[in-house]
N, C-alpha and C. Protein backbone atom coordinates (compact mmCIF):
# COMPACT_ATOMS: atom_id res chain seq x y z
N UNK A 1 -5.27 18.92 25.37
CA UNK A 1 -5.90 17.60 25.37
C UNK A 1 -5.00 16.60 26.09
N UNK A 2 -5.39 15.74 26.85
CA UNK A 2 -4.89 14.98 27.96
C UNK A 2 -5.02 13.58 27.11
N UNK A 3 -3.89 12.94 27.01
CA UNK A 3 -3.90 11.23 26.00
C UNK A 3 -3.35 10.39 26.65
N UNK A 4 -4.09 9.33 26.42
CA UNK A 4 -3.67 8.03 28.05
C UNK A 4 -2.35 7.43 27.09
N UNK A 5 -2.14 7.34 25.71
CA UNK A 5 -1.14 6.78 25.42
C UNK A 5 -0.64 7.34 24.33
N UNK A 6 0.30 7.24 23.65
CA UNK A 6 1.60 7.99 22.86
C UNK A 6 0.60 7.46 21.27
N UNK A 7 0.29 6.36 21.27
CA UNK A 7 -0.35 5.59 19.95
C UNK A 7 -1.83 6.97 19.85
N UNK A 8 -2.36 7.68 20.75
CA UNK A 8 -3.38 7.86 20.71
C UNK A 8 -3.12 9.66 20.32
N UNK A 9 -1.78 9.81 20.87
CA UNK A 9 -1.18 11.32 20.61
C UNK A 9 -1.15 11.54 19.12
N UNK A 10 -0.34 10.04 18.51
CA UNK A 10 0.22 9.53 17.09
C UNK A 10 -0.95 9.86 16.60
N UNK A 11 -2.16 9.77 16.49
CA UNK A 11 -3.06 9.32 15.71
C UNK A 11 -4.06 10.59 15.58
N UNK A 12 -3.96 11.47 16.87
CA UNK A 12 -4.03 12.80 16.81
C UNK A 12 -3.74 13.87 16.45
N UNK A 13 -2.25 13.78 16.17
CA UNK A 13 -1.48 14.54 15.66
C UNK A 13 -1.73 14.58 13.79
N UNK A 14 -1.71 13.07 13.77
CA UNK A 14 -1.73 12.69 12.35
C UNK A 14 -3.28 13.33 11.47
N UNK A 15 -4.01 13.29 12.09
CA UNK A 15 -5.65 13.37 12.04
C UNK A 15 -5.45 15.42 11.65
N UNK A 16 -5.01 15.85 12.56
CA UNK A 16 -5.15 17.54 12.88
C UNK A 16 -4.33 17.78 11.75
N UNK A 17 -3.11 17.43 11.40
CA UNK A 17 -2.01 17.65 10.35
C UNK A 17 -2.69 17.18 8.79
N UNK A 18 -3.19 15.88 9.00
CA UNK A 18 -3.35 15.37 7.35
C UNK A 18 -2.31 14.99 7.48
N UNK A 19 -1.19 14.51 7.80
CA UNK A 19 0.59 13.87 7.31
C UNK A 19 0.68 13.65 8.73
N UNK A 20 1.49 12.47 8.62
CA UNK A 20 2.47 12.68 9.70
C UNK A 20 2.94 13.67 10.00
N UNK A 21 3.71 13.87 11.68
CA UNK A 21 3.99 15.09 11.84
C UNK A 21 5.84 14.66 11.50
N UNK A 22 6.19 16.02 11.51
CA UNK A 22 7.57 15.88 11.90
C UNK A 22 8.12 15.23 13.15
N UNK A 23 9.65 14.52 12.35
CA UNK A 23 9.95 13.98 14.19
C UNK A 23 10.21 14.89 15.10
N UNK A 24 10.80 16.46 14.82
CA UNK A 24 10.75 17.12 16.09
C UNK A 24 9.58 17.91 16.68
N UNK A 25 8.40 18.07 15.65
CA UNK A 25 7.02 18.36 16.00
C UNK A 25 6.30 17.23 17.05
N UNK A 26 6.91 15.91 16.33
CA UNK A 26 6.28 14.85 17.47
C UNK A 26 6.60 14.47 18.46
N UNK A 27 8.19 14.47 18.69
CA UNK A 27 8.95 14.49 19.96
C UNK A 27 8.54 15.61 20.65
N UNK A 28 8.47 16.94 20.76
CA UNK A 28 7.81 17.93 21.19
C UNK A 28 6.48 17.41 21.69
N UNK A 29 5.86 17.35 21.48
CA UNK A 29 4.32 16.79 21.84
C UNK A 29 4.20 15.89 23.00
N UNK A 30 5.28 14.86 22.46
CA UNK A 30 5.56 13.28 23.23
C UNK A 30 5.97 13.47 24.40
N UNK A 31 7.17 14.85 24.65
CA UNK A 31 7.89 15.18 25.75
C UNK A 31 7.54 15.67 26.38
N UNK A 32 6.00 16.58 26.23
CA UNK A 32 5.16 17.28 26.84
C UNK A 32 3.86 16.54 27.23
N UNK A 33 3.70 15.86 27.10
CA UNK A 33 2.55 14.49 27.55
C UNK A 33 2.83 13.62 28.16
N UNK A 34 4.28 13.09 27.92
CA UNK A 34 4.89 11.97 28.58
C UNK A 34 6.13 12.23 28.62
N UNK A 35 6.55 13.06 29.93
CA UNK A 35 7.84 13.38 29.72
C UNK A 35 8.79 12.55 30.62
N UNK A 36 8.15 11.12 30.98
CA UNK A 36 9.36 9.99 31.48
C UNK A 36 9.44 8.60 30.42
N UNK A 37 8.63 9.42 28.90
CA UNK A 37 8.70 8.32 27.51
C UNK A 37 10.09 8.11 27.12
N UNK A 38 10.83 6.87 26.87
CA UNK A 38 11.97 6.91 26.30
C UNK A 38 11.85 7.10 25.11
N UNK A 39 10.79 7.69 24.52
CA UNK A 39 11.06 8.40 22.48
C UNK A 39 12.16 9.08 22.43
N UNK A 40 12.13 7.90 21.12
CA UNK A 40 13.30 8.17 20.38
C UNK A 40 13.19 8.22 18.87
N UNK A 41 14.08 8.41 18.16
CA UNK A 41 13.93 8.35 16.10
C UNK A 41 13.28 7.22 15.77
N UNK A 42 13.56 6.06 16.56
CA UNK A 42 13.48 4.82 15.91
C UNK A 42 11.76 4.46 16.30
N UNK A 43 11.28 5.12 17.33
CA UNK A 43 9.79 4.78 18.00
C UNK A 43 9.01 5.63 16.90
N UNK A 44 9.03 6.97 16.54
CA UNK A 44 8.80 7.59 15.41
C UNK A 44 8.69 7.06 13.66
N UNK A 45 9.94 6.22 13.39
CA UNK A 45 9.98 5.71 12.60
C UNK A 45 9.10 4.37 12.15
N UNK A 46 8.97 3.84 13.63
CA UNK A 46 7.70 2.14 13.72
C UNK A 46 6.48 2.86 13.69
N UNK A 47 6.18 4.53 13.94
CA UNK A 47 4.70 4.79 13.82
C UNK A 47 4.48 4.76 13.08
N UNK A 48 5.56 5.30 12.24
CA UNK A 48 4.94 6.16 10.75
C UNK A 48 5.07 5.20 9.88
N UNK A 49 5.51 3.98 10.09
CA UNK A 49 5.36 2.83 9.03
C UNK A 49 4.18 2.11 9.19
N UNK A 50 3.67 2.07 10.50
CA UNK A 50 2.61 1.76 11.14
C UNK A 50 1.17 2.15 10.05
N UNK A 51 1.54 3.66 10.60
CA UNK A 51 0.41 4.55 9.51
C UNK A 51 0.18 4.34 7.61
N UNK A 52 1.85 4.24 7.30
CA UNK A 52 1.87 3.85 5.80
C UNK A 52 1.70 2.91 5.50
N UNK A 53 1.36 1.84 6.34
CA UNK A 53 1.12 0.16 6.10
C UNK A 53 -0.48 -0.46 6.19
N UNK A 54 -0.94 1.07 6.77
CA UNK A 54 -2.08 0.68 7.51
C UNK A 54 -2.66 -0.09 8.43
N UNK A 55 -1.56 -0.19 9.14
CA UNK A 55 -1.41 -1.09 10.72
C UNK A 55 -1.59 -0.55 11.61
N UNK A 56 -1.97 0.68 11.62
CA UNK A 56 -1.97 1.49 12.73
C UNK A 56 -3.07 1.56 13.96
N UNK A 57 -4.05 0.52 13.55
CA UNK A 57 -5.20 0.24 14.27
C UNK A 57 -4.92 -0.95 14.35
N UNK A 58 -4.08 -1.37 15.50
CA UNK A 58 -3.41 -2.38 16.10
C UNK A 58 -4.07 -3.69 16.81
N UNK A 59 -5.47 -2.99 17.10
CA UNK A 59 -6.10 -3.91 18.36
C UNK A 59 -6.86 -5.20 16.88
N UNK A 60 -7.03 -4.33 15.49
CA UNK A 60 -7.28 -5.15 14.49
C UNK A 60 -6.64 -6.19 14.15
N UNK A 61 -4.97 -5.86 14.77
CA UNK A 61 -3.85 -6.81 14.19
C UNK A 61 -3.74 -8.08 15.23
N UNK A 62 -4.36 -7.64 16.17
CA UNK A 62 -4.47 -8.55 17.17
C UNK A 62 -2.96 -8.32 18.59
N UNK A 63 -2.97 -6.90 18.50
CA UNK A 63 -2.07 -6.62 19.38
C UNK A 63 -2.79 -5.03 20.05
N UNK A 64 -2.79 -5.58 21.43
CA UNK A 64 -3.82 -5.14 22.27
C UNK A 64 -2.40 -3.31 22.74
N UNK A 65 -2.76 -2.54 23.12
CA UNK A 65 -2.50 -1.01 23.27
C UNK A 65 -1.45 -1.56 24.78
N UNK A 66 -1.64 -2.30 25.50
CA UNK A 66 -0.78 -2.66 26.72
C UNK A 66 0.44 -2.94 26.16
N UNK A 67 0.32 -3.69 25.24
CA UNK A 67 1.57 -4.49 24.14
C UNK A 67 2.41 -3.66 23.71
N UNK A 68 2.38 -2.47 23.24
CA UNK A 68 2.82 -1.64 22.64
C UNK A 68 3.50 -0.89 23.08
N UNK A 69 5.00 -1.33 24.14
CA UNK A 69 5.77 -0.86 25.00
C UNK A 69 6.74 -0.13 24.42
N UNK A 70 8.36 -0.03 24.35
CA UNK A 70 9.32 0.27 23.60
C UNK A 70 10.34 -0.86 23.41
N UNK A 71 10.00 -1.92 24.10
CA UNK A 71 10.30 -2.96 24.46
C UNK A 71 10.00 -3.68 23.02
N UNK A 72 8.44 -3.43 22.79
CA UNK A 72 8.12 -3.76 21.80
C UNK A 72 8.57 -3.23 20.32
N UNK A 73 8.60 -2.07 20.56
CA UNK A 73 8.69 -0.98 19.20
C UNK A 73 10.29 -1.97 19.16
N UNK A 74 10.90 -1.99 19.58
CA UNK A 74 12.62 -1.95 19.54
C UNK A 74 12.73 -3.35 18.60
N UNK A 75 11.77 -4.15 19.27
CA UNK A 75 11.92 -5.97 19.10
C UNK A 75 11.16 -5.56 17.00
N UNK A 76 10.50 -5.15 17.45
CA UNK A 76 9.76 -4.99 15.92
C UNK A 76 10.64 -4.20 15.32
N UNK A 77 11.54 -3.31 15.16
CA UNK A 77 12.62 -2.75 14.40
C UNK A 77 13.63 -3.50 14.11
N UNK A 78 14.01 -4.11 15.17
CA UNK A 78 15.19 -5.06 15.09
C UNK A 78 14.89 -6.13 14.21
N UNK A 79 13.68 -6.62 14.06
CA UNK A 79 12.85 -7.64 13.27
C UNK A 79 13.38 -7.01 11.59
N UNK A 80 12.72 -5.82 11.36
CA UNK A 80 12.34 -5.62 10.49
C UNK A 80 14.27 -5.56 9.89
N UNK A 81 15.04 -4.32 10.83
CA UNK A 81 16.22 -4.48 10.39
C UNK A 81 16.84 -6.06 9.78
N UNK A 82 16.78 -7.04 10.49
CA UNK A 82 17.29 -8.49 10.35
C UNK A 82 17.02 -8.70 8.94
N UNK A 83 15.87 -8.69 8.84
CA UNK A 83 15.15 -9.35 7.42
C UNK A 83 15.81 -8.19 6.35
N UNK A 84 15.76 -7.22 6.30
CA UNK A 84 16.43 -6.41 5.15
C UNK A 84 17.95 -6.82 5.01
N UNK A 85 18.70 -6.90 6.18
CA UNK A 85 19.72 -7.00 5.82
C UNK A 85 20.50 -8.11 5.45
N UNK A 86 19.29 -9.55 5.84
CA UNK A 86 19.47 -10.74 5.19
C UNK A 86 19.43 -10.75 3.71
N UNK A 87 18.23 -9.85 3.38
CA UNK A 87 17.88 -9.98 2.09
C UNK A 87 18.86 -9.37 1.10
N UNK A 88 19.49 -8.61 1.67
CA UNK A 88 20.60 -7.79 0.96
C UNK A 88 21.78 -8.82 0.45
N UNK A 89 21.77 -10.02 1.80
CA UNK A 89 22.84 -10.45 1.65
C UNK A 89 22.43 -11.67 0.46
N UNK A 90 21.45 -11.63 0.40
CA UNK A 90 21.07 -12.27 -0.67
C UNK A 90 21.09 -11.73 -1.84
N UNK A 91 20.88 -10.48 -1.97
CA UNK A 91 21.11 -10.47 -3.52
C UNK A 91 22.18 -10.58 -3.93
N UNK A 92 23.26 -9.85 -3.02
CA UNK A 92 24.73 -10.18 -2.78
C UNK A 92 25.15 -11.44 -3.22
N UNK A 93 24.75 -12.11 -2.73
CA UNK A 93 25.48 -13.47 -3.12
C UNK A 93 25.08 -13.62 -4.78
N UNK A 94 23.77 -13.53 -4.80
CA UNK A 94 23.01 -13.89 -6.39
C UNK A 94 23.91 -13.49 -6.97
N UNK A 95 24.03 -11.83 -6.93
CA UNK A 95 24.55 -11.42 -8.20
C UNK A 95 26.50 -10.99 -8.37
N UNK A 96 26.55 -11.37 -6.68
CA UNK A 96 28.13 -12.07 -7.00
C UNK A 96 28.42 -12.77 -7.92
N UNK A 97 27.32 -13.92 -8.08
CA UNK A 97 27.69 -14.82 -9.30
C UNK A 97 27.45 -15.42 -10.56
N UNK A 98 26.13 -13.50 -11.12
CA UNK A 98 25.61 -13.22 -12.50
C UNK A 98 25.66 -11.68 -12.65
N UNK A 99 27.04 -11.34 -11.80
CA UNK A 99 26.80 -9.86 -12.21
C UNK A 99 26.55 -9.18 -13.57
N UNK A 100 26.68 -10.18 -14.63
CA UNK A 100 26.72 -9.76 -16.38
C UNK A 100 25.26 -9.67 -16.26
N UNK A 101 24.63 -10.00 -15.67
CA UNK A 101 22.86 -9.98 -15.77
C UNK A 101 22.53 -8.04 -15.54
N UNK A 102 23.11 -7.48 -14.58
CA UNK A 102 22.99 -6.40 -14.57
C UNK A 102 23.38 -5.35 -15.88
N UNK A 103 24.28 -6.08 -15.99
CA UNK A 103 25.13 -5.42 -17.70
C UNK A 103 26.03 -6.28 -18.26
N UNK A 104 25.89 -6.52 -19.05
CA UNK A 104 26.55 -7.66 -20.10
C UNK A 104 27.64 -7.27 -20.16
N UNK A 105 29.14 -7.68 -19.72
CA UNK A 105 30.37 -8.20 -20.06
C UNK A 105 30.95 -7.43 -18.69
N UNK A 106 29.98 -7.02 -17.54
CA UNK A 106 30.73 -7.16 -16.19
C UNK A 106 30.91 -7.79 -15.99
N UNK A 107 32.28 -8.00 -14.97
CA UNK A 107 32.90 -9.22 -14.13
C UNK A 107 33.29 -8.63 -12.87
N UNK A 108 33.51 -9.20 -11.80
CA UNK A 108 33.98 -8.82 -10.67
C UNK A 108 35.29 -8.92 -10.57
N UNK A 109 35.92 -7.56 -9.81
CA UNK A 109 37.52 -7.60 -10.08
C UNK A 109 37.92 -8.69 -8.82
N UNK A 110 38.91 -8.51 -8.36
CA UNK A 110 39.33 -9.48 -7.22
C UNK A 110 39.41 -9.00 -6.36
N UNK A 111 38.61 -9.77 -5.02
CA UNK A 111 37.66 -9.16 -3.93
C UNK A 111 36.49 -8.38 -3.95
N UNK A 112 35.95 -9.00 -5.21
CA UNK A 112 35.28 -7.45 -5.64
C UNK A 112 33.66 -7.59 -4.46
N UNK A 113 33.41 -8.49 -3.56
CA UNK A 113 32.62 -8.45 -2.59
C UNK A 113 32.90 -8.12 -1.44
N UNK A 114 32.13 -7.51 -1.00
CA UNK A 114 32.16 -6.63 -0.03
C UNK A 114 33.68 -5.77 -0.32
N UNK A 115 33.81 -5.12 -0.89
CA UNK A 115 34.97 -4.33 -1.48
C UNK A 115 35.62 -3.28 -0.05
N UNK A 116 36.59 -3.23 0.28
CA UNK A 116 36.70 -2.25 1.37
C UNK A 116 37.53 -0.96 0.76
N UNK A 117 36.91 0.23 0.96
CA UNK A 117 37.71 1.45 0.72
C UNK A 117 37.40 2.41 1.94
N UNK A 118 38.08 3.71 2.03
CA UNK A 118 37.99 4.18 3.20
C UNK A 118 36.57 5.34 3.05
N UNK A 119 35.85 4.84 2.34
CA UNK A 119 34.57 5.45 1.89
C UNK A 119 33.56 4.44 2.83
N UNK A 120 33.60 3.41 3.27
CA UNK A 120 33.14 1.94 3.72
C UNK A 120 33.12 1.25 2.73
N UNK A 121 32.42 -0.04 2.57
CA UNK A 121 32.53 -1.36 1.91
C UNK A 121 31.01 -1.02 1.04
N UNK A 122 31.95 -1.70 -0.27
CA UNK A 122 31.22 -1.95 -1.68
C UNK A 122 30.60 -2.82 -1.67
N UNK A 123 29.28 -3.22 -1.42
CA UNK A 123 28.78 -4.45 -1.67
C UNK A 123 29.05 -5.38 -3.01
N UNK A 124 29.44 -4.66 -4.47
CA UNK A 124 29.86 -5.30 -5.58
C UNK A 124 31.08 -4.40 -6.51
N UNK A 125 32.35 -4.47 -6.56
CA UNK A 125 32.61 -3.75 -7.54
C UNK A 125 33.28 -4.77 -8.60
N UNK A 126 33.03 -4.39 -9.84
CA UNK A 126 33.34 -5.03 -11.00
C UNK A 126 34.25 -3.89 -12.03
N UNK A 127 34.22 -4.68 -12.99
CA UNK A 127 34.69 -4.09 -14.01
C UNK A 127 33.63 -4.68 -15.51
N UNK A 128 33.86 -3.21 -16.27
CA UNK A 128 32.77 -3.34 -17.30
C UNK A 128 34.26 -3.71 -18.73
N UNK A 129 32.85 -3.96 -20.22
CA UNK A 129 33.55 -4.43 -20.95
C UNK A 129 35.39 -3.53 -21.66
N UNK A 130 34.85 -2.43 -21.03
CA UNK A 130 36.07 -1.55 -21.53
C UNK A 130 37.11 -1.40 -20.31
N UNK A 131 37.01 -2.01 -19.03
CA UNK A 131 37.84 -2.43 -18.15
C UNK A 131 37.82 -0.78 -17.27
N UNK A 132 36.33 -0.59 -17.43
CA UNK A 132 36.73 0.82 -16.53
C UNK A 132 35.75 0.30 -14.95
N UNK A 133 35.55 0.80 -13.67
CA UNK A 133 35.43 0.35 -12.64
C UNK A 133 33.57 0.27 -12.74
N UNK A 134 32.94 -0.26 -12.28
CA UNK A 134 31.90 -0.48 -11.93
C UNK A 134 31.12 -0.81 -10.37
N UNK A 135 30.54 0.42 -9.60
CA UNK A 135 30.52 0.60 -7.93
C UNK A 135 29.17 -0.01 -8.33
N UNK A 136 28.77 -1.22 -7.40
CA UNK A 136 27.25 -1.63 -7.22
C UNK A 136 26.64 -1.84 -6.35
N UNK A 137 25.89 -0.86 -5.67
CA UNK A 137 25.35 -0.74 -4.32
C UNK A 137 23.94 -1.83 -4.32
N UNK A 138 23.25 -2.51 -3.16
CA UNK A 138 22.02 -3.23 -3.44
C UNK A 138 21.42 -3.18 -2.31
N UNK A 139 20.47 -2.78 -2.18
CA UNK A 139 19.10 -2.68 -1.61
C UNK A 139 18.03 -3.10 -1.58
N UNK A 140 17.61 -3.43 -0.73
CA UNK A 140 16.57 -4.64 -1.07
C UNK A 140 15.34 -4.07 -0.68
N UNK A 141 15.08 -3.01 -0.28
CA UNK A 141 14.39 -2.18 -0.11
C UNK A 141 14.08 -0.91 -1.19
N UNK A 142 12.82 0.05 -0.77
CA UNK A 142 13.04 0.94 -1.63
C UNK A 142 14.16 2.19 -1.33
N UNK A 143 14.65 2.35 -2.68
CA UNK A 143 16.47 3.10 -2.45
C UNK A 143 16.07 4.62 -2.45
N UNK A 144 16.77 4.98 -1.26
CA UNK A 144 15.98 6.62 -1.08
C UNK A 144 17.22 8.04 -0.93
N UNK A 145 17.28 9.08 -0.93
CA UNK A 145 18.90 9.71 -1.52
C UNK A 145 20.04 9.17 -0.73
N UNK A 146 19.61 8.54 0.49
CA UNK A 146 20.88 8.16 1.31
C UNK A 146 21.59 7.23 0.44
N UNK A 147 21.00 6.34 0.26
CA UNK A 147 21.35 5.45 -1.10
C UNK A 147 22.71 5.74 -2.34
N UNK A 148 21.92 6.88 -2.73
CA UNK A 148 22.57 7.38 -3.97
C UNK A 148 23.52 7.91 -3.28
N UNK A 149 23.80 8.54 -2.22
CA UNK A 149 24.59 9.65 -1.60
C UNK A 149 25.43 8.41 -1.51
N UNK A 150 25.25 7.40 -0.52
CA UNK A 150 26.42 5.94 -0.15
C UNK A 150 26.88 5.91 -1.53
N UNK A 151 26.66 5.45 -2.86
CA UNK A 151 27.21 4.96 -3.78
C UNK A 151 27.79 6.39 -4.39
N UNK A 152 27.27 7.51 -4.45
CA UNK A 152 28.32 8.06 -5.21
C UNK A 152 29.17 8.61 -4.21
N UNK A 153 29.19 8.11 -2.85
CA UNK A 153 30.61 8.26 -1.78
C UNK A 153 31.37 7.38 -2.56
N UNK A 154 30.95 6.28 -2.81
CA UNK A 154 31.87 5.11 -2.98
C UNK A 154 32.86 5.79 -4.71
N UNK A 155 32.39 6.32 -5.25
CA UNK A 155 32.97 6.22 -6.56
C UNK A 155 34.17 7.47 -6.33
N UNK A 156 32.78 8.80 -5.47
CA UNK A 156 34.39 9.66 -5.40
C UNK A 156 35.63 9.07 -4.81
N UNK A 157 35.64 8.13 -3.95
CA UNK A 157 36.63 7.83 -3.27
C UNK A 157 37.58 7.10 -4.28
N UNK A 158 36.75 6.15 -5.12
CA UNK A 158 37.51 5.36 -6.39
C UNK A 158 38.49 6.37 -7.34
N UNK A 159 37.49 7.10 -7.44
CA UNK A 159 38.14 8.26 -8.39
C UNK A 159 39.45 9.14 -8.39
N UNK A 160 39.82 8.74 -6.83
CA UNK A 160 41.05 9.25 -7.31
C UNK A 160 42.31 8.99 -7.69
N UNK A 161 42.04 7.50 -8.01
CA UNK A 161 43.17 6.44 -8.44
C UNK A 161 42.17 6.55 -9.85
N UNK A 162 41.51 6.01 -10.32
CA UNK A 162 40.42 6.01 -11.29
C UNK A 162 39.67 6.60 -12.17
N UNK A 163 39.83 6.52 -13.30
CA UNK A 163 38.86 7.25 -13.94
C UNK A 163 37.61 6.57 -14.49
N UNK A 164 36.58 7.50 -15.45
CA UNK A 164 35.63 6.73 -15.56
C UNK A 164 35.13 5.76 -14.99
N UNK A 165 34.19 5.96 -14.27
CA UNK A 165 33.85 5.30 -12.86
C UNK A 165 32.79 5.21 -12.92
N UNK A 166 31.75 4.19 -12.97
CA UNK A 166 30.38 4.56 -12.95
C UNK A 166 29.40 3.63 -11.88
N UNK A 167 28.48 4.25 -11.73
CA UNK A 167 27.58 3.19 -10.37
C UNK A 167 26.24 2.73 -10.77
N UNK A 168 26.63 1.44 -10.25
CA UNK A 168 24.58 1.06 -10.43
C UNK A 168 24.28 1.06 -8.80
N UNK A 169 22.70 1.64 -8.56
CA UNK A 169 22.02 1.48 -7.67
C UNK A 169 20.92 0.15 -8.33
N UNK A 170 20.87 -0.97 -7.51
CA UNK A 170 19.80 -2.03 -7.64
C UNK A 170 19.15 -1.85 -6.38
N UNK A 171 17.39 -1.79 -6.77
CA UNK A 171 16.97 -1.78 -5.67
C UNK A 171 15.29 -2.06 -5.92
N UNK A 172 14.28 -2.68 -5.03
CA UNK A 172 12.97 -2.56 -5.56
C UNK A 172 12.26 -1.57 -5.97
N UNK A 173 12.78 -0.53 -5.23
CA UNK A 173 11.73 0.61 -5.51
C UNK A 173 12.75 1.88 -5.57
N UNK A 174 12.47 2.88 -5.65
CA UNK A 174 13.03 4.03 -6.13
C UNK A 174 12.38 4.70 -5.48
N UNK A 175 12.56 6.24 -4.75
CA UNK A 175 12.11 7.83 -4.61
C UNK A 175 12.50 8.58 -5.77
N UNK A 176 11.02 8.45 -6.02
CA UNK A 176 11.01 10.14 -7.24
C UNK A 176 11.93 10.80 -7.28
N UNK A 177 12.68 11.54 -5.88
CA UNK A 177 14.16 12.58 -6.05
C UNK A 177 15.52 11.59 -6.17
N UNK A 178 15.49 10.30 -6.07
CA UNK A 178 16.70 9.57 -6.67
C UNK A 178 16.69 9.44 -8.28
N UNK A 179 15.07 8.60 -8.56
CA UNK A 179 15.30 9.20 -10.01
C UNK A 179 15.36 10.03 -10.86
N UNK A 180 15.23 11.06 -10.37
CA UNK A 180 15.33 12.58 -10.81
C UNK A 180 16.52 12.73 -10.89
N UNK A 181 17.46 12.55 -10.02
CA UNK A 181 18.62 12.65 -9.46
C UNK A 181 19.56 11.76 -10.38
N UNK A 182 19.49 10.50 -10.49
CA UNK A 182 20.29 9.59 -11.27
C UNK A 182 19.94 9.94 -13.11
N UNK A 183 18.85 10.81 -13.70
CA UNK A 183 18.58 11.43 -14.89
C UNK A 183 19.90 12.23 -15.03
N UNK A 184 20.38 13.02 -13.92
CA UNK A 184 20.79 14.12 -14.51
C UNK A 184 22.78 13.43 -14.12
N UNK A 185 22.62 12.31 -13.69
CA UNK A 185 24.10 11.71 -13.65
C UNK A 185 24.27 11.11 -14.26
N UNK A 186 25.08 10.89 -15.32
CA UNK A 186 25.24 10.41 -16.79
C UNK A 186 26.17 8.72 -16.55
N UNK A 187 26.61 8.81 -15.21
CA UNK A 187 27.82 7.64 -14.99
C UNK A 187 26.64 6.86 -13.68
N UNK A 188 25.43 7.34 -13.65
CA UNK A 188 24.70 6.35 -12.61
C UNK A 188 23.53 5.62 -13.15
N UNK A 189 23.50 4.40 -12.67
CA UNK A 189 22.29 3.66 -13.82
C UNK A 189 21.59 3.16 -12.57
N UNK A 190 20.02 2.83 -12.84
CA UNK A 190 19.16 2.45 -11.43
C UNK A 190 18.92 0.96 -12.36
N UNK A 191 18.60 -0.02 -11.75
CA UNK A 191 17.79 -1.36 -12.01
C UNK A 191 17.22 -1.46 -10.99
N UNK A 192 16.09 -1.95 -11.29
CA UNK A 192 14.80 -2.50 -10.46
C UNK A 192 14.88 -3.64 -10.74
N UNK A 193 15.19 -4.45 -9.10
CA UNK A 193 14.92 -5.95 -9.09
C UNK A 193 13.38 -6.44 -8.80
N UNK A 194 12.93 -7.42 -9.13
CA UNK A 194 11.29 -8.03 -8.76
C UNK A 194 11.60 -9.54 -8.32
N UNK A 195 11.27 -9.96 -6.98
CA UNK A 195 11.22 -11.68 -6.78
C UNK A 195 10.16 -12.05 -7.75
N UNK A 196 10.68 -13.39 -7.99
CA UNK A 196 9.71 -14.31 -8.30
C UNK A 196 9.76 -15.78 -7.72
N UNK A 197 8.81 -16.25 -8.05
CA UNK A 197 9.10 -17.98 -7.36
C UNK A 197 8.42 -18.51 -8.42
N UNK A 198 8.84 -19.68 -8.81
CA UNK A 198 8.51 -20.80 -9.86
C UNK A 198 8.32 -22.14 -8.91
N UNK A 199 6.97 -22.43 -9.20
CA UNK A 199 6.18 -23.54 -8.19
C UNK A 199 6.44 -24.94 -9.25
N UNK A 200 6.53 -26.13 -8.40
CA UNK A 200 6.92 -27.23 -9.15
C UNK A 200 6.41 -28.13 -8.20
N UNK A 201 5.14 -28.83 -8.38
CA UNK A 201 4.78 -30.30 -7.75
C UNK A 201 5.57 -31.30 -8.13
N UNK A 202 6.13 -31.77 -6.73
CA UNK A 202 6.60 -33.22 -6.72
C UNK A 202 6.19 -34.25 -5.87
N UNK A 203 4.85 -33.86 -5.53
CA UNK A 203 4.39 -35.31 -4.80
C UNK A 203 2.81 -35.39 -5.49
């Protein structure tokens, strides 16, 4: 089958499968239809959010199939990256300065933001009421094993000056195999954060 555009391969592929395809099932396809496409992970990744968002019928969104360059895909990732990692830095700050809200009689040790070890940087580490270490990773997104894998990097690395060591993952949402996963780790605790806004007329 001959496809005038990559969105139309996407949507073909997706249709014949029932699922998305794999990224190297789809790169395969892509490279063989359009083999001067710059696809890449990240063009793969804007489809398939595309599809799970139900945006994927674009000309609805008011963005016409010409539009839909890599130019574009890139500008819309970069978008989406910005805003997560603002938001991160927001909770960051919040709960820099109510970390006891997560667990009652944490405190943050000194420096305990953005913490640097040769594991990379802690977004929170504290100390709990019995003065043992506390790793607190935050996500402002839903937290998926990479997640868990980053934070319990962070603790083995603690651990070897350290004992009893334990991690919170905060995050909106969860994957089924993290919480499965954090059940059977006795030193990892998940919280689920929720925004809210409280409206107040003053004129």
């Amino acid at each position: 089958m001959n496809y005038a555009t990559i969105k139309e391969l996407v949507i073909d592929s997706y249709v014949s499968e029932g699922c998305m395809p794999s990224y190297e099932s789809l790169t395969q396809k892509v490279c063989d239809n359009f083999p001067t496409s710059a696809w890449q992970k990240s063009h793969y990744s804007w489809y398939k959010s595309q599809i799970n968002t139900g945006k994927i019928r674009m000309s609805e969104q008011g963005i016409n199939e010409a539009e839909i360059t890599d130019e574009f895909i890139e500008e819309n990732i970069v978008q989406s990256i910005d805003t997560q990692v603002s938001l991160e830095k927001d909770l960051q700050q919040y709960f820099s300065s109510r970390v006891n809200e997560l667990e009652q009689g944490l405190v943050l040790v000194e420096n305990g933001v953005e913490y640097s070890t040769d594991a990379g940087r802690i977004d929170l580490l504290a100390k709990d009421s019995s003065n043992n270490l506390v790793v607190v990773e935050l996500k402002s997104v839903k937290a998926k094993d990479s997640a868990l894998g980053q934070l319990l990097g962070y603790i083995g690395c603690l651990s070897q000056e350290n004992k009893n060591i334990r991690g919170i993952l905060v995050a909106s949402k969860f994957e089924k195999r993290v919480i499965f996963a954090a059940q059977a780790l006795p030193n990892i605790k998940l919280i689920k954060y929720e925004l809210s806004f409280k409206l107040k007329e003053i004129t």
